[in-house]
Each structure stands twice: as structure tokens, then as C-alpha cells.
Protein backbone atom coordinates (compact mmCIF):
# COMPACT_ATOMS: atom_id res chain seq x y z
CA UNK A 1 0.00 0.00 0.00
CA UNK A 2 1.30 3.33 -0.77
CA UNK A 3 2.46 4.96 1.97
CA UNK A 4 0.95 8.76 1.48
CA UNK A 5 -2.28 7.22 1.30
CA UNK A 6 -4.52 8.42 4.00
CA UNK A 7 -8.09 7.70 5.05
CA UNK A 8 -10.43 10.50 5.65
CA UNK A 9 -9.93 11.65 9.16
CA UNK A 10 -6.28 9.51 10.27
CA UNK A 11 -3.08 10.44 10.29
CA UNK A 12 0.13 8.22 8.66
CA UNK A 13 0.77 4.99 10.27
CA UNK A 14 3.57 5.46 12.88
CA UNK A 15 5.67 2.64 10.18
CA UNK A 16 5.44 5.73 7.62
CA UNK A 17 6.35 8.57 9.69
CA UNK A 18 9.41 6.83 10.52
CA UNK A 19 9.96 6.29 7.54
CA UNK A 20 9.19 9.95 6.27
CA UNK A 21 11.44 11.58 9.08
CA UNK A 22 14.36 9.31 7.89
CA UNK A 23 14.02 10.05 4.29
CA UNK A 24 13.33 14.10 5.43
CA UNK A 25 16.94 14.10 7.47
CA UNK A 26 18.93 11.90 4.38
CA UNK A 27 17.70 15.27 1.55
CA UNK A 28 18.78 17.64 4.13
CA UNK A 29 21.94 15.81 4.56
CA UNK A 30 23.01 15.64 1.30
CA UNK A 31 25.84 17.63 -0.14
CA UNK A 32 27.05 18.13 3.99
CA UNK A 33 30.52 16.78 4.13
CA UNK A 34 30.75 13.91 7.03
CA UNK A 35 31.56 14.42 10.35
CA UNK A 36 35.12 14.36 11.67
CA UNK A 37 35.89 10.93 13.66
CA UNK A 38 36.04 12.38 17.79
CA UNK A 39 37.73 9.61 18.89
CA UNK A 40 41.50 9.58 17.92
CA UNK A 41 41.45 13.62 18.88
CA UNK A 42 39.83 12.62 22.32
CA UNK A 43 42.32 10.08 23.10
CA UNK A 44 45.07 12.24 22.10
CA UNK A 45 43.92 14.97 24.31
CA UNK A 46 43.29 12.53 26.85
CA UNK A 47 47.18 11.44 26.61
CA UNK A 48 48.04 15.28 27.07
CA UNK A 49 45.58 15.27 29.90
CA UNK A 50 47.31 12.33 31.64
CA UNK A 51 50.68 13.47 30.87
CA UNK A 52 50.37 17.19 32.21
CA UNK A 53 48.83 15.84 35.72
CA UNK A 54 51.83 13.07 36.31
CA UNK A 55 54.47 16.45 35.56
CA UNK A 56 52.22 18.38 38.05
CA UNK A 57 52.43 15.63 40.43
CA UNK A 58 56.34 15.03 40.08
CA UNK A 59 56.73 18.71 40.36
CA UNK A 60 54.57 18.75 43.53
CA UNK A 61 56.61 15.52 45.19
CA UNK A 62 59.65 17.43 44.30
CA UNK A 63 58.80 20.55 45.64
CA UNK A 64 58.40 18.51 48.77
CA UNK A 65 61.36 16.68 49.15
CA UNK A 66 63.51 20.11 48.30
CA UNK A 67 61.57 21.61 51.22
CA UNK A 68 62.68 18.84 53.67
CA UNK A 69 66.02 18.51 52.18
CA UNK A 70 66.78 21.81 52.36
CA UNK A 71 64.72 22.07 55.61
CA UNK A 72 67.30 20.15 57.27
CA UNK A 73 70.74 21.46 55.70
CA UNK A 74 69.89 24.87 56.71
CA UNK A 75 72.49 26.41 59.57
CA UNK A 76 71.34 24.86 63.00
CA UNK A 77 71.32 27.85 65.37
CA UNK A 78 71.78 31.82 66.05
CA UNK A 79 69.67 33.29 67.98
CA UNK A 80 69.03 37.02 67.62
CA UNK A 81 72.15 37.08 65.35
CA UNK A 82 74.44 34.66 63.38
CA UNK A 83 73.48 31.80 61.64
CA UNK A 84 69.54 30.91 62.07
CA UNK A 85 68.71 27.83 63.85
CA UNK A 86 67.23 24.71 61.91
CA UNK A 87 64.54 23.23 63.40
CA UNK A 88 62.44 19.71 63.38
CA UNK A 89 60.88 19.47 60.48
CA UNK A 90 61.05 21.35 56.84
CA UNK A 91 61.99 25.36 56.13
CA UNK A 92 58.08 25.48 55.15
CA UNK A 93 56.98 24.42 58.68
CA UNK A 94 59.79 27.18 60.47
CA UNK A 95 59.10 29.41 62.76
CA UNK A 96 60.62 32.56 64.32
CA UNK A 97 62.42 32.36 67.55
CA UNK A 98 64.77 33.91 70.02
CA UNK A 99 66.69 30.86 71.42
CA UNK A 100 68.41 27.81 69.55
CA UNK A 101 66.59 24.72 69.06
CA UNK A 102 68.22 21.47 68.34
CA UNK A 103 68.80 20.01 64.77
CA UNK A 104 66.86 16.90 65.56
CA UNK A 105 64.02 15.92 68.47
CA UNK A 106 66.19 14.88 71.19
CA UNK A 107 65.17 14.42 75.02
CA UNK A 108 66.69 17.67 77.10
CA UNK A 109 69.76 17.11 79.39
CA UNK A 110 68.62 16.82 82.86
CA UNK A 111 71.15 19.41 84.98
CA UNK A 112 72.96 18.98 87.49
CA UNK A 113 72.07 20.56 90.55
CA UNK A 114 74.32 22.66 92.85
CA UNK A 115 73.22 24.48 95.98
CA UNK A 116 74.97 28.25 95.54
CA UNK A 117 77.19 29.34 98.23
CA UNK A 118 76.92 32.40 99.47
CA UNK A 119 77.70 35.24 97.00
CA UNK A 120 76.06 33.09 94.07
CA UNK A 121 73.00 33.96 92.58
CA UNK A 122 71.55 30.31 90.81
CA UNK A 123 69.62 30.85 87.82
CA UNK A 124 67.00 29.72 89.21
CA UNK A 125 66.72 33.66 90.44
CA UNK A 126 67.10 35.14 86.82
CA UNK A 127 63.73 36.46 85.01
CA UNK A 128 61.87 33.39 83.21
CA UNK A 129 62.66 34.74 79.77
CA UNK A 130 66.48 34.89 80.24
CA UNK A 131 66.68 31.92 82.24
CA UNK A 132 65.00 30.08 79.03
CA UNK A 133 67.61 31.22 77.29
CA UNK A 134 70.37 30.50 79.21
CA UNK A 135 69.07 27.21 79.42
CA UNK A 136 68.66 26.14 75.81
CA UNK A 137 72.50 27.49 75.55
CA UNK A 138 73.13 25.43 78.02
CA UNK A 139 71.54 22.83 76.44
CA UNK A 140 73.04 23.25 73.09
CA UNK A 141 76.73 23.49 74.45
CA UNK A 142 76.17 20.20 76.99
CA UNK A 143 75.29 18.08 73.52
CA UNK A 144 78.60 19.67 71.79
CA UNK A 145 81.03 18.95 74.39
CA UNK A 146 79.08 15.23 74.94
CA UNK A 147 79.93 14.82 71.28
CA UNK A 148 83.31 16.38 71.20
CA UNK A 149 84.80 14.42 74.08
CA UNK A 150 82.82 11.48 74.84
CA UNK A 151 86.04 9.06 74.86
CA UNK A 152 86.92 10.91 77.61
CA UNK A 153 84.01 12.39 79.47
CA UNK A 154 80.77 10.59 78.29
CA UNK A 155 77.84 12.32 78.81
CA UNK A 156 78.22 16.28 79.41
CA UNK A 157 75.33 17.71 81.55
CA UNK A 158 74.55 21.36 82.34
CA UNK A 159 74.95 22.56 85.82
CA UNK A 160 71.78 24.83 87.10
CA UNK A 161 74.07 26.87 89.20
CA UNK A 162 75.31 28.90 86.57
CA UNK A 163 75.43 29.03 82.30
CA UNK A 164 79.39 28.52 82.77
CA UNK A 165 79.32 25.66 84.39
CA UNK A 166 78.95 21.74 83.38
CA UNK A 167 79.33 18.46 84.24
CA UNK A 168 81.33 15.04 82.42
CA UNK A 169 81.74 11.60 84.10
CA UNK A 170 83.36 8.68 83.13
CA UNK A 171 84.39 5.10 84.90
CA UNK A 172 81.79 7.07 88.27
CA UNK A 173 84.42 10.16 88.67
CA UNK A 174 83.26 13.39 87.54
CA UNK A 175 84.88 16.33 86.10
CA UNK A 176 83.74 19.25 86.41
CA UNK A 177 84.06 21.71 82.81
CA UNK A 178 83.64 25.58 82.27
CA UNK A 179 82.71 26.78 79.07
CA UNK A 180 82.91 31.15 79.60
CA UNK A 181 82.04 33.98 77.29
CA UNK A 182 82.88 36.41 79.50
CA UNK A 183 82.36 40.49 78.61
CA UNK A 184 86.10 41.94 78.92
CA UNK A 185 85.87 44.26 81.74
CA UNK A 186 86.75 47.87 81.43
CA UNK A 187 90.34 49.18 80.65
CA UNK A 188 92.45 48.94 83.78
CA UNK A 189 90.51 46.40 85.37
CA UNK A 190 91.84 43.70 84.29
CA UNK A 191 95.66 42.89 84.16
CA UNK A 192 97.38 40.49 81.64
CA UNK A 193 97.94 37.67 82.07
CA UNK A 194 101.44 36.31 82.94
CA UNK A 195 103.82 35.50 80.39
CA UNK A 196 103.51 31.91 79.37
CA UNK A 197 106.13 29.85 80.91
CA UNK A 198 106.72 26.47 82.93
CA UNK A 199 106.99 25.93 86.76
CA UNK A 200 107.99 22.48 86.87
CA UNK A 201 108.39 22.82 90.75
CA UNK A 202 104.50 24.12 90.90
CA UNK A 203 103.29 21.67 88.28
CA UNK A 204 102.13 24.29 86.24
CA UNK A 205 102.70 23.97 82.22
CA UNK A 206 101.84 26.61 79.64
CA UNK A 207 101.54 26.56 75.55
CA UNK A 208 100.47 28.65 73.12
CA UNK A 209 98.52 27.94 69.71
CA UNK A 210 96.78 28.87 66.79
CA UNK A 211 93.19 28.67 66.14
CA UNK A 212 91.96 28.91 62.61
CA UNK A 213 90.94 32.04 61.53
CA UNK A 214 94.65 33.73 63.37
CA UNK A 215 93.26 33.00 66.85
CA UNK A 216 95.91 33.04 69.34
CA UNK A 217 95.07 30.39 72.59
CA UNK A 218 96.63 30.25 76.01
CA UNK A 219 96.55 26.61 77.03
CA UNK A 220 97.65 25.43 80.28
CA UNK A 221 97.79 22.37 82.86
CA UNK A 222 97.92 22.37 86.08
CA UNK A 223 98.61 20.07 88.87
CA UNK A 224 96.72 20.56 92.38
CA UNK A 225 96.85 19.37 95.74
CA UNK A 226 93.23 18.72 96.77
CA UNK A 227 94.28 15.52 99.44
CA UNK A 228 97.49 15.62 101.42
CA UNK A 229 99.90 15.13 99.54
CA UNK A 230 98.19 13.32 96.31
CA UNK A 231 97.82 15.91 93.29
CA UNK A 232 95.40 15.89 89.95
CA UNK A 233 95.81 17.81 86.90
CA UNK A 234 93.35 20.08 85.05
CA UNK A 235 93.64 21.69 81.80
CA UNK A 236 92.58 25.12 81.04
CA UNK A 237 92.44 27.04 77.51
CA UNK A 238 91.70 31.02 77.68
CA UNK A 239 91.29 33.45 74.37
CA UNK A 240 90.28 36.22 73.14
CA UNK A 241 87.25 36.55 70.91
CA UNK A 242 84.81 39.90 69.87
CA UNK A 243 84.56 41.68 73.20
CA UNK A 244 85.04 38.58 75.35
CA UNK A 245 87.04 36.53 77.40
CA UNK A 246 86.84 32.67 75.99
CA UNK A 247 87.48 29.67 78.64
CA UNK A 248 86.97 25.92 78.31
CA UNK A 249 88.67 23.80 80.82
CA UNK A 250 87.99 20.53 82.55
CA UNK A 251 89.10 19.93 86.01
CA UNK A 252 89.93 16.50 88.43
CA UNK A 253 88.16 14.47 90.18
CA UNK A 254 88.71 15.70 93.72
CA UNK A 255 86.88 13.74 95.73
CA UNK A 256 88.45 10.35 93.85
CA UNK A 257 91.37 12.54 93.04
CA UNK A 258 91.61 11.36 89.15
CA UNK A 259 93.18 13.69 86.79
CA UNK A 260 91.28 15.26 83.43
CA UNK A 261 90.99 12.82 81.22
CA UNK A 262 91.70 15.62 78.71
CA UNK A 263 94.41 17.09 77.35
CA UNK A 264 95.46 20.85 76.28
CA UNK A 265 95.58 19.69 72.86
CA UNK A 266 92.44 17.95 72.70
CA UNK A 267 90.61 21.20 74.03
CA UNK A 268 92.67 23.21 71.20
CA UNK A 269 91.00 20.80 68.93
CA UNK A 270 87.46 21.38 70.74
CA UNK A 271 87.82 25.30 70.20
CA UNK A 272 88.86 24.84 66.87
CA UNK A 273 85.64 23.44 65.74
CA UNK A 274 83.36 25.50 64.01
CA UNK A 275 80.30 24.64 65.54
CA UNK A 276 82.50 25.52 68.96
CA UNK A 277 82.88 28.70 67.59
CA UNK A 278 79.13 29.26 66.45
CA UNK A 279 78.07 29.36 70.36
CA UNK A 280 81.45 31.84 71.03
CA UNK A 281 80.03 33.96 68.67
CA UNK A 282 76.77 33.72 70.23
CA UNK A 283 77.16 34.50 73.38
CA UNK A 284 79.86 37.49 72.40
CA UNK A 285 76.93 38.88 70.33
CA UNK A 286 74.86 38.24 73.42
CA UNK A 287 76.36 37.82 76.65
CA UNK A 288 75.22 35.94 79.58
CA UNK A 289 77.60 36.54 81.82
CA UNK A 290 78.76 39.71 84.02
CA UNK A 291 81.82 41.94 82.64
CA UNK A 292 85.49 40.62 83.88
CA UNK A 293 86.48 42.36 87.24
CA UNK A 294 89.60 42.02 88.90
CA UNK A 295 89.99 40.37 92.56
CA UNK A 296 91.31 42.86 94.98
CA UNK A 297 93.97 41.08 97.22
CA UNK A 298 94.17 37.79 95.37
């Protein structure tokens, strides 16, 4: 039957309007050049896609390792001046502070504590903020020393009594240490000091050295009599640096009476090292300790 027949009053079988829509969107096709095919360009993009988020990605992961990297090369410490501490963590996750901080998490030295005689003011006395800061040096210079001479000393502890003052033991004898940065005092307060010579008959031995960087060091040892007629030595360095007054020496055992298990030239060694000379230049930049004076009658 032909298909644009139509009986009064009905409208083309649904078969023929099919077919008429088809045949409608083929003549208005014709002549219309074909589509392009989608899918090679949409996987290429889709390769572009893939490869620009794996180079973000990388770029991202390396971003992050540089940060911890350099995070923990950067100088450890300075408070207030000098080199700027590095801290736990990355240079992203820094922040801004007054006293040194350790390179790595570590558990604090517990000090040692010593009642003050009279005269002595503990730093237990000293306003909290300075006292914090005193401490962390402390802290800081206890780990350096425990490092530097731990054949000989072991563990170094602080001493609460005063920021010059700390503590070795090794084999249960301890030996007491003093690490100074001491202000010079004003002109004419303070003599020189004596030329550098032997006393055999005193015990008393004296040697000069260079530190890099055209330091000149007084180095010394020293025998004492601390039990009848038994002595034990000590060893005592003393330089200028800045505006200060630089001491690190390590005394006996007097109460086993067992000699420094150091020598002169192993504290030359000690001051030579530059992260030695980091807390010098520290605490010469900002001293914690009163201004030399000279000791009328003695």
C-alpha cells in the first residue's frame, strides 16, 4: 500500500512517519561533508591530559622533598644574630624564635644541681625569659662537648648553678668543665695575664697555639693538691674573641682525686671546631655573663 495514502480523518501509520522523518533528514543531509571521527582527537587529548597531571604531580613531590632537604641542611642555630637555627621538620613548617633549638628531636639534658654558696646567685633567680635562654645554651653546648669528648668524658650535663658551668663523668668520677664567654671588663681592670712559661716545681705547664681564623690560645695544665699530699691535673684554655674573654677547661676528680681525662691539645681541637665557635660567637653577640672584674687582694 502506498504509503501517502490516507483515510479520511487519520493520520500516517507510525511505520510511515518513521519512515518519512528518515528520508526528510537523508535530503537535508546531502551535499554536507561527514563528520570528523572524535575519537582519535579525544584520546590524544586525553594522553596530554594524563601526561600534564603526572608532571604536576612530580613537580609537587619534588617541591616537597627540596623543602625537607633543604629544611634540614639549613644552619642549625643563632639566635638574635648569626646563623639561624634549623629546626624539626622542613623550612616550610619554620618558625621565628629567640633561642636555639636542636637540629633533631632529642630528650633535654637533665642538669645537674648545685646548691649556691653564698655570694652566688643560681639561675633559678634570673627572670623566666632569660633563664630560658640560658638554658637552651646550656643545652646546646652540653650536647657539643658530649659529642666532642665522649672518649673521655661521656655524657656532658649542664649545671643549674650557673650558664658557665657543666658536668662530664666517666668510669663514676666526675669532672667538672667551664665553658665562659665572659664580657672583657673595662680598661684597667683587668691585668694580663702572665707571660707563658713552665713551673715544673709548681706543676704548672703553659703553651700557646693557633686557632683557625689567626686565633691566638693560652693553654695550660695544672697540677693541684686537693688531698694531702696526692695531686690531679686540670687543663685550662683562655682566648680572646669579639669583646670577650673565651674559657673551656675541665678539672679532676677531687673527691676520687683522678686527673682530666683531657688534654690541652684535645681542648685546642674542641675550640677549633666550628660549631665551637658558632656558640662563642653567640654569646659574644649576646652575653650571659657579668663583665670581667679584677679580685682585689688575690
Amino acid at each position: 500500500m502506498d504509503i501517502t495514502d490516507r483515510s479520511p480523518g487519520r493520520g500516517p501509520a507510525p511505520e510511515a512517519e518513521d519512515l518519512l522523518i528518515r528520508a526528510a533528514m537523508e535530503q537535508a543531509a546531502e551535499g554536507v561533508p561527514p563528520l570528523p571521527d572524535l575519537v582519535p582527537v579525544a584520546l590524544v587529548q586525553g594522553r596530554r591530559r594524563r601526561t600534564r597531571a603526572r608532571a604536576a604531580v612530580g613537580a609537587g613531590v619534588a617541591s616537597a622533598v627540596a623543602l625537607g632537604v633543604f629544611g634540614v641542611a639549613l644552619p642549625m642555630w643563632g639566635p638574635g644574630g648569626g646563623s639561624q637555627e634549623a629546626r624539626t621538620g622542613s623550612a616550610a613548617s619554620r618558625t621565628t624564635t629567640a633561642t636555639p633549638s636542636p637540629t633533631t628531636a632529642r630528650p633535654a639534658l637533665k642538669p645537674v644541681h648545685v646548691e649556691p654558696t653564698d655570694g652566688e646567685t643560681p639561675m633559678a633567680d634570673l627572670p623566666a625569659a632569660e633563664r630560658a635562654r640560658q638554658e637552651e645554651f646550656q643545652q646546646q653546648v652540653a650536647v657539643l662537648l658530649g659529642e666532642l669528648f665522649h672518649e673521655q668524658l661521656g655524657a656532658v650535663r649542664p649545671v643549674d648553678l650557673a650558664v658557665n658551668r657543666y658536668q662530664g663523668g666517666s668510669d663514676g668520677n666526675t669532672f667538672p668543665l667551664i665553658f665562659s664567654v665572659r664580657p672583657k671588663g673595662d680598661p684597667g681592670d683587668i691585668g694580663a695575664d702572665p707571660a707563658c712559661v713552665d713551673n715544673p716545681l709548681k706543676g704548672f705547664r703553659c703553651r700557646t697555639a693557633m686557632l683557625p681564623g689567626g686565633i691566638k690560645v693560652r693553654a695550660v695544665t695544672a697540677e693541684g693538691n686537693g688531698n694531702g699530699s696526692q695531686t690531679i691535673t686540670g687543663v685550662d684554655l683562655k682566648f680572646t674573641y669579639g669583646t670577650s674573654t673565651v674559657r673551656l677547661s675541665v678539672a679532676g676528680d677531687d673527691s676520687s682525686m683522678v686527673s682530666a681525662p683531657v688534654t690541652v691539645e684535645q681542648l685546642a681541637a674542641a675550640a677549633g671546631d666550628p660549631r665551637f665557635m658558632a656558640l662563642v660567637k653567640y654569646a659574644d653577640a649576646h652575653p650571659m655573663e657579668d663583665k670581667e672584674h679584677s679580685v682585689r687582694g688575690g
